[in-house]
PDB file of N, CA and C in Angstrom:
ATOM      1  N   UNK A   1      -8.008  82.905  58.248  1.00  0.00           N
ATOM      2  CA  UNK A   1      -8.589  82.918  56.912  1.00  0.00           C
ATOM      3  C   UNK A   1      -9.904  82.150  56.965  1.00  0.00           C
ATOM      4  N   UNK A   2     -11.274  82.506  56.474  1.00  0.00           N
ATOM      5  CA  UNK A   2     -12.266  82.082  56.519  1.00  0.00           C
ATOM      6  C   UNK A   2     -12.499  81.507  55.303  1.00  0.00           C
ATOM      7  N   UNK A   3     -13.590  80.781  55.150  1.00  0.00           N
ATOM      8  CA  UNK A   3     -14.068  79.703  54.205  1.00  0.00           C
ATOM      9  C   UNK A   3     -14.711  80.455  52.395  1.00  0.00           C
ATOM     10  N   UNK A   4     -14.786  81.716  52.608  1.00  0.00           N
ATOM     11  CA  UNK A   4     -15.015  82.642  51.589  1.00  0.00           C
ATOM     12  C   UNK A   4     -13.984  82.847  51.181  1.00  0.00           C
ATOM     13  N   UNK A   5     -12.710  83.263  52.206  1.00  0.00           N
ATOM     14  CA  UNK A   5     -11.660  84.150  51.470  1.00  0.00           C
ATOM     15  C   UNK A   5     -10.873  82.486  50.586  1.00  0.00           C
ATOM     16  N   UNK A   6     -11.184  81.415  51.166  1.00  0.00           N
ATOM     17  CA  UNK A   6      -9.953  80.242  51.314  1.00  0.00           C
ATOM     18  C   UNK A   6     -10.537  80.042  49.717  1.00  0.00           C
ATOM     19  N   UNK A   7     -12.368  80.136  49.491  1.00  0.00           N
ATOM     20  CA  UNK A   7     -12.695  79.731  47.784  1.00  0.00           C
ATOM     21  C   UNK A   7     -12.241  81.285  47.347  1.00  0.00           C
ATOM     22  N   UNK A   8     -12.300  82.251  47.227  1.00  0.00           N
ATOM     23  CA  UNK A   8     -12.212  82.775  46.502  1.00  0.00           C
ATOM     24  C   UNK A   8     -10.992  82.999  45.765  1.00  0.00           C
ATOM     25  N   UNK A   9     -10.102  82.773  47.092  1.00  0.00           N
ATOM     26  CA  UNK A   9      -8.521  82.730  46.115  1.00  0.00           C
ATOM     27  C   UNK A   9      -8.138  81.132  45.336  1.00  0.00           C
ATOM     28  N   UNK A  10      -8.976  80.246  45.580  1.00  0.00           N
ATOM     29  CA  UNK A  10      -8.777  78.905  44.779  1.00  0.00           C
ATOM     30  C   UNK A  10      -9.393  79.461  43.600  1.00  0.00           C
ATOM     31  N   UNK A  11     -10.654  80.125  43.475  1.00  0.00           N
ATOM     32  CA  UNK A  11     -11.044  80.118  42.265  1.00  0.00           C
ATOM     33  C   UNK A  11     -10.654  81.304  41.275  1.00  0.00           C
ATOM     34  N   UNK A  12      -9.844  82.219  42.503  1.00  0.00           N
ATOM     35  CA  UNK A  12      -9.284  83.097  41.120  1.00  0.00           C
ATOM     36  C   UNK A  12      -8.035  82.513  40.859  1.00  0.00           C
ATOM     37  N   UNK A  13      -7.562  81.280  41.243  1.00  0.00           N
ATOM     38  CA  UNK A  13      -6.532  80.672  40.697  1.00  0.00           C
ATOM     39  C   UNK A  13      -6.722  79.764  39.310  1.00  0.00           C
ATOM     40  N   UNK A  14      -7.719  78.988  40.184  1.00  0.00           N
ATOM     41  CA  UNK A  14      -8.302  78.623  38.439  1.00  0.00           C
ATOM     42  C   UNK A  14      -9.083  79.479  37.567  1.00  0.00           C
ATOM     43  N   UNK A  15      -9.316  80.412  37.949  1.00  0.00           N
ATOM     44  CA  UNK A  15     -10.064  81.490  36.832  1.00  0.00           C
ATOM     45  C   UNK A  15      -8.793  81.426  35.708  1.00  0.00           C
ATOM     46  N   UNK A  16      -7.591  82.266  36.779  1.00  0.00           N
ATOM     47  CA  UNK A  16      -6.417  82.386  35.694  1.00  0.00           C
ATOM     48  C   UNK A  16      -5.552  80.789  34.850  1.00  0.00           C
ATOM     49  N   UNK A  17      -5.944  79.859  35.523  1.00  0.00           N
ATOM     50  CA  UNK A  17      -5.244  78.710  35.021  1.00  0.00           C
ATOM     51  C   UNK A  17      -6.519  78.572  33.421  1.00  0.00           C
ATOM     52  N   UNK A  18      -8.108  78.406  33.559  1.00  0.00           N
ATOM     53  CA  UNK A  18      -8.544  78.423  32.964  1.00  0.00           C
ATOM     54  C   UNK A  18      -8.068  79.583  31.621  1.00  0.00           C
ATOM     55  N   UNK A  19      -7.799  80.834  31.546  1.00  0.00           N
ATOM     56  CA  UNK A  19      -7.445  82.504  31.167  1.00  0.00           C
ATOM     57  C   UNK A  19      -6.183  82.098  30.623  1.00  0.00           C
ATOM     58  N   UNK A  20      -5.411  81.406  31.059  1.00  0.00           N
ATOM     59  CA  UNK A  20      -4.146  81.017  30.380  1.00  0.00           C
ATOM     60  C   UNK A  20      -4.325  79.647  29.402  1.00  0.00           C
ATOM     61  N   UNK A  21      -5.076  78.223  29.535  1.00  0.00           N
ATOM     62  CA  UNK A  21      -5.726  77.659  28.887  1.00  0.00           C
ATOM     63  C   UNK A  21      -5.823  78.231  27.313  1.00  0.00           C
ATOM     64  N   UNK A  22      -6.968  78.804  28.059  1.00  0.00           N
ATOM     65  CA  UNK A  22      -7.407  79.792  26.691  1.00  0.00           C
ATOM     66  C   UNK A  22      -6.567  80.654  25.995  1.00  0.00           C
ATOM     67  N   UNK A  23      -5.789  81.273  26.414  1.00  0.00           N
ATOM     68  CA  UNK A  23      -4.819  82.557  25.403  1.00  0.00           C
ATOM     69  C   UNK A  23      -4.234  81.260  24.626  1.00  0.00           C
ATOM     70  N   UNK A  24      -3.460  79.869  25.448  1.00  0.00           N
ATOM     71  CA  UNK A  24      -2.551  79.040  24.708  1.00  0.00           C
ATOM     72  C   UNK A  24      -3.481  78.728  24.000  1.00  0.00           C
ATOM     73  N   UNK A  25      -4.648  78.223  23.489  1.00  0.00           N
ATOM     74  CA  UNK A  25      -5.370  77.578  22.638  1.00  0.00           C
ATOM     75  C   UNK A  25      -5.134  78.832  21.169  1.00  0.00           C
ATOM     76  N   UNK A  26      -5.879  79.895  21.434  1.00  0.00           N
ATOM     77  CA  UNK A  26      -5.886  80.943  20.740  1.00  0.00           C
ATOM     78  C   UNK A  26      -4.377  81.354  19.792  1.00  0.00           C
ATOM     79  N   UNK A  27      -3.311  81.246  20.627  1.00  0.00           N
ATOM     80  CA  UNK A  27      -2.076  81.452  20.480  1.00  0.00           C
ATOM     81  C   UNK A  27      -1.486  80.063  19.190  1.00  0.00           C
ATOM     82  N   UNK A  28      -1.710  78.863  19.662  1.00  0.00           N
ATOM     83  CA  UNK A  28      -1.668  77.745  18.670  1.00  0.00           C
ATOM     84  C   UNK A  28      -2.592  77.626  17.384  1.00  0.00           C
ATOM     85  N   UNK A  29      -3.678  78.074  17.776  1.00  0.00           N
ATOM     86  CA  UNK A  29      -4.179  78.515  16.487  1.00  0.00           C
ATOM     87  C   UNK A  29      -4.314  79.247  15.431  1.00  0.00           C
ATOM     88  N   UNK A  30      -3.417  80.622  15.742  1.00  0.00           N
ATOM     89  CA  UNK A  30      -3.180  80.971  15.286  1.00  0.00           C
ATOM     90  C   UNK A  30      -1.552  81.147  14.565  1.00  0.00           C
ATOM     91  N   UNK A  31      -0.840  79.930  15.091  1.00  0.00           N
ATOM     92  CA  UNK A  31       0.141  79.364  15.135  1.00  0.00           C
ATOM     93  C   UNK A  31       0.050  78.625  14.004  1.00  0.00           C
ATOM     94  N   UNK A  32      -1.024  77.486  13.656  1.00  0.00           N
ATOM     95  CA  UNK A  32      -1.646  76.817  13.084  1.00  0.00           C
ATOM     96  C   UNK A  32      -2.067  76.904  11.376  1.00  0.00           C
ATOM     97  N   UNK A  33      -2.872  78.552  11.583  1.00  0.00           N
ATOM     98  CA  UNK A  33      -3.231  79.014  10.511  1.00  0.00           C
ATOM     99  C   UNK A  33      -2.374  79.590   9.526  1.00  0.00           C
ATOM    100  N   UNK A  34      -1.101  79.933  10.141  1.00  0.00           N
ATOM    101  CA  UNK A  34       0.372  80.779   9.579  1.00  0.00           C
ATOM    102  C   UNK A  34       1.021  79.162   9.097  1.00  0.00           C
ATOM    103  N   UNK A  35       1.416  78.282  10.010  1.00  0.00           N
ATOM    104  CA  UNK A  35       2.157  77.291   9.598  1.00  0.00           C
ATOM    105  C   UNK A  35       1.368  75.897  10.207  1.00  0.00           C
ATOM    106  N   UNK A  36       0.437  75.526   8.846  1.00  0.00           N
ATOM    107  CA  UNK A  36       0.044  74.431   9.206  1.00  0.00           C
ATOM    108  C   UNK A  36       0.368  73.595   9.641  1.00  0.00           C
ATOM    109  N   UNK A  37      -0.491  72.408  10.657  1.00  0.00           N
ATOM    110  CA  UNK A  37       0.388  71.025  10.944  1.00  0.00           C
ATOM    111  C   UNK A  37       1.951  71.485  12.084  1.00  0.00           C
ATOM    112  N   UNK A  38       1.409  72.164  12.538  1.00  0.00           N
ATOM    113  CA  UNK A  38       2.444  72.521  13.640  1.00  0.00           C
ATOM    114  C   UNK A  38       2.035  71.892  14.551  1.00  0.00           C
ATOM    115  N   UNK A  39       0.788  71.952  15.215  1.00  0.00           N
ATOM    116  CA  UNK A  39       0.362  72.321  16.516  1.00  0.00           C
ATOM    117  C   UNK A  39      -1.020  71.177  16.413  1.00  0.00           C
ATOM    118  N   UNK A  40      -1.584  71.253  15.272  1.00  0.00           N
ATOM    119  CA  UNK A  40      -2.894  70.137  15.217  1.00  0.00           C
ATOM    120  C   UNK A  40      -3.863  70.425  16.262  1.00  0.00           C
ATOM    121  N   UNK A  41      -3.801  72.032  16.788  1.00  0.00           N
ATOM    122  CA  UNK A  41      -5.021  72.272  17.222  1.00  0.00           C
ATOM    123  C   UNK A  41      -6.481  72.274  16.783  1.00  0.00           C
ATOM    124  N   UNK A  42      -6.500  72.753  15.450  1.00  0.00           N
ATOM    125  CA  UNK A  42      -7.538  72.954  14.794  1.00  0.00           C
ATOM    126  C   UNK A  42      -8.192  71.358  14.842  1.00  0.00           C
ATOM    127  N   UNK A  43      -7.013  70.280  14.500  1.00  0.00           N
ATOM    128  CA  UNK A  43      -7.755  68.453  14.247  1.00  0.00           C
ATOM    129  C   UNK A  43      -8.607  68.484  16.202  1.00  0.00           C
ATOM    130  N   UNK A  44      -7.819  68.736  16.648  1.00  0.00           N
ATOM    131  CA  UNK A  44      -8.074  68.811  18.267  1.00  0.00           C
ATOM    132  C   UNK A  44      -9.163  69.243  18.728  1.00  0.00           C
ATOM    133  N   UNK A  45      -9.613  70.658  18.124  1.00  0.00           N
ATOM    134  CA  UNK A  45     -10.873  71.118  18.331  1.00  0.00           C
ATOM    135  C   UNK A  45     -12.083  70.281  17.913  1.00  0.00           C
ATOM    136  N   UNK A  46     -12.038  70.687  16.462  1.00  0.00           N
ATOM    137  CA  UNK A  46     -12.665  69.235  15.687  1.00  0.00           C
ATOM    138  C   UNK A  46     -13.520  68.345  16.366  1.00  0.00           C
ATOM    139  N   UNK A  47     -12.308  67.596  17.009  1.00  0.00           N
ATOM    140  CA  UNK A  47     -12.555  66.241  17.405  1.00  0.00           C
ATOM    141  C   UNK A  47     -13.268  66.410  18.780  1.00  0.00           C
ATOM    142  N   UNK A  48     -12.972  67.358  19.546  1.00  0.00           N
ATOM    143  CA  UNK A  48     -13.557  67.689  21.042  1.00  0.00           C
ATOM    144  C   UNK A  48     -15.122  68.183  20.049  1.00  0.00           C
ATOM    145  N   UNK A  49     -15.325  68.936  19.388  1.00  0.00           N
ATOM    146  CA  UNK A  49     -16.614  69.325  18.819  1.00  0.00           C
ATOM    147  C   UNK A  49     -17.374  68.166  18.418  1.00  0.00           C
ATOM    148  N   UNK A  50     -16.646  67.274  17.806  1.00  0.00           N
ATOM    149  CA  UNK A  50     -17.195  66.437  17.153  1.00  0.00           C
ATOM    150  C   UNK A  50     -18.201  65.302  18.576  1.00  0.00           C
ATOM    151  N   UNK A  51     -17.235  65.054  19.726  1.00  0.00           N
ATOM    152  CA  UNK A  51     -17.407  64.019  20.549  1.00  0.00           C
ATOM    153  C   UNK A  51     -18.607  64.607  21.167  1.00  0.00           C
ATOM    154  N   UNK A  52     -19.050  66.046  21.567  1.00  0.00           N
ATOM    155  CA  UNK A  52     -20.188  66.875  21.990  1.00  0.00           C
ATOM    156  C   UNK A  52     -21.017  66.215  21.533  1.00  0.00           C
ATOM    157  N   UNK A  53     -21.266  66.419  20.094  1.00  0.00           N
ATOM    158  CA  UNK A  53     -22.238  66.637  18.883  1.00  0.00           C
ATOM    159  C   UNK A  53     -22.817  65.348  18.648  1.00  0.00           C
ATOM    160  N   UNK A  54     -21.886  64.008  19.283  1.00  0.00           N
ATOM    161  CA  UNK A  54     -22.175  62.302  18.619  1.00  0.00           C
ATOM    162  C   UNK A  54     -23.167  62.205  19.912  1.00  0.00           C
ATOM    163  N   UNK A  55     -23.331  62.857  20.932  1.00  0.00           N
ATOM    164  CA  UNK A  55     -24.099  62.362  22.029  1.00  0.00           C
ATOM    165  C   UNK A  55     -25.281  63.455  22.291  1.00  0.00           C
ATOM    166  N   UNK A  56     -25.722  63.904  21.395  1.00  0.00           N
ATOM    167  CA  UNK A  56     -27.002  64.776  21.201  1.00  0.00           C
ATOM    168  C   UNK A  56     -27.214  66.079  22.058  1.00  0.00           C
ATOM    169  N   UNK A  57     -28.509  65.930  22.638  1.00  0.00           N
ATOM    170  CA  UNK A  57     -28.919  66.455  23.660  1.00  0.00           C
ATOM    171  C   UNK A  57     -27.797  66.767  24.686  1.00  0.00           C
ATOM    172  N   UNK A  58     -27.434  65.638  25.564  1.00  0.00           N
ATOM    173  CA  UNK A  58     -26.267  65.606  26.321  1.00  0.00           C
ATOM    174  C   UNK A  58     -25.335  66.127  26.254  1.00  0.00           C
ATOM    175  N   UNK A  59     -24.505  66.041  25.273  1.00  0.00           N
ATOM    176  CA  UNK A  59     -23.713  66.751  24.364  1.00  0.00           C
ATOM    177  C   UNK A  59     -23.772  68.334  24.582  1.00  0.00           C
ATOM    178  N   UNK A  60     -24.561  68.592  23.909  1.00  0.00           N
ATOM    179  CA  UNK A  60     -25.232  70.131  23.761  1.00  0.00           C
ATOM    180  C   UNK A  60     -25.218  70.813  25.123  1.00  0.00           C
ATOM    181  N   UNK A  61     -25.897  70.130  26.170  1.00  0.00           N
ATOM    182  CA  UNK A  61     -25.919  70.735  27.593  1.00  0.00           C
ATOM    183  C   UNK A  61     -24.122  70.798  28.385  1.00  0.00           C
ATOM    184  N   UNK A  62     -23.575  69.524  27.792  1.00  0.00           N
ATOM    185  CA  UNK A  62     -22.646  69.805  28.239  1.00  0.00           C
ATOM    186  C   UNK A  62     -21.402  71.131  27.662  1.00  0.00           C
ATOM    187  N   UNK A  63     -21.646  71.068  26.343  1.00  0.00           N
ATOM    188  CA  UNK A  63     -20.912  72.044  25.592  1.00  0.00           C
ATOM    189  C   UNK A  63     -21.562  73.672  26.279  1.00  0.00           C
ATOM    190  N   UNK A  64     -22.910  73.526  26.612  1.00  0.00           N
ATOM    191  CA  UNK A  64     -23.010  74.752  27.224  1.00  0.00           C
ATOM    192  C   UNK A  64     -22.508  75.218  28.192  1.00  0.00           C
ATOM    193  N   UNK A  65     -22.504  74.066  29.197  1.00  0.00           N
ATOM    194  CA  UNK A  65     -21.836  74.070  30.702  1.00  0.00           C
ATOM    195  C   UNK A  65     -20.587  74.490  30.766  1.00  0.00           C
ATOM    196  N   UNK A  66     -19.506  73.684  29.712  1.00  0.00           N
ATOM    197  CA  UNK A  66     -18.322  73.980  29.318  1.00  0.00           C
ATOM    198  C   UNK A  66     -18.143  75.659  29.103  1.00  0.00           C
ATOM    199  N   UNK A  67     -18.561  76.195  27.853  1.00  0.00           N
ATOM    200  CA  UNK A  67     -18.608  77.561  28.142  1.00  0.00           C
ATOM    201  C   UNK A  67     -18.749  78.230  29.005  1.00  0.00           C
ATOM    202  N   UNK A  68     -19.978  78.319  29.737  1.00  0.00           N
ATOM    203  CA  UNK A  68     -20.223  78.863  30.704  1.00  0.00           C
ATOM    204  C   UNK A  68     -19.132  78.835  31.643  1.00  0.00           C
ATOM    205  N   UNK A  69     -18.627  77.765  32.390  1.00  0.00           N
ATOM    206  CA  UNK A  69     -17.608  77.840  32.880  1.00  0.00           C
ATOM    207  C   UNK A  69     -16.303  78.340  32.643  1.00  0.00           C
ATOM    208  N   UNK A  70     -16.019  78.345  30.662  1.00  0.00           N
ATOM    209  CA  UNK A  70     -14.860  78.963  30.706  1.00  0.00           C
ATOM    210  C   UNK A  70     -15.084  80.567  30.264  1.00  0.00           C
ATOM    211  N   UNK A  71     -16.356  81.023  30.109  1.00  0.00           N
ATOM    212  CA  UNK A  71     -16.100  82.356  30.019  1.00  0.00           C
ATOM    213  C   UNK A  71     -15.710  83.072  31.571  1.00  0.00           C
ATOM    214  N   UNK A  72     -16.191  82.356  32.420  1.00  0.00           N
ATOM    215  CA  UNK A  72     -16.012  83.032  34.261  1.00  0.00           C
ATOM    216  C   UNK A  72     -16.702  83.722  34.543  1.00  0.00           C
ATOM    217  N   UNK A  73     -17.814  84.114  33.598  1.00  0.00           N
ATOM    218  CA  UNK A  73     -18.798  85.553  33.866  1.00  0.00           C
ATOM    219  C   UNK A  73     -20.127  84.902  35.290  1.00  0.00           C
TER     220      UNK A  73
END
């Protein structure tokens, strides 16, 4: 096994760990919106948005980075 094949199957592992991440987020939130105060994703988001947003600039680049990384494109 060579050094291409050894990342590529690490990272389609976390592609899907990231892909599952995400459906559960989606899945609680909408969990959330049916029966409030279940799940306290929505306070969760919030607060991850919020901590971006208190550090400006920085913030911002990092919230981009973040995406970027979790869309996988």
């Amino acid at each position: 096994m060579n050094l291409d094949a050894a990342l590529g199957t690490i990272g389609g592992w976390l592609k899907s760990i990231v892909n599952l991440g995400l459906t559960l987020a989606v899945t609680f939130l909408v969990v959330d919106v049916i029966y409030p105060n279940q799940t306290d994703i929505v306070g969760n988001i919030a607060g991850l948005v919020d901590q971006f947003v208190q550090h400006g600039m920085t913030g911002l680049i990092a919230l981009i980075i973040l995406v970027a990384v979790a869309s996988g494109d």
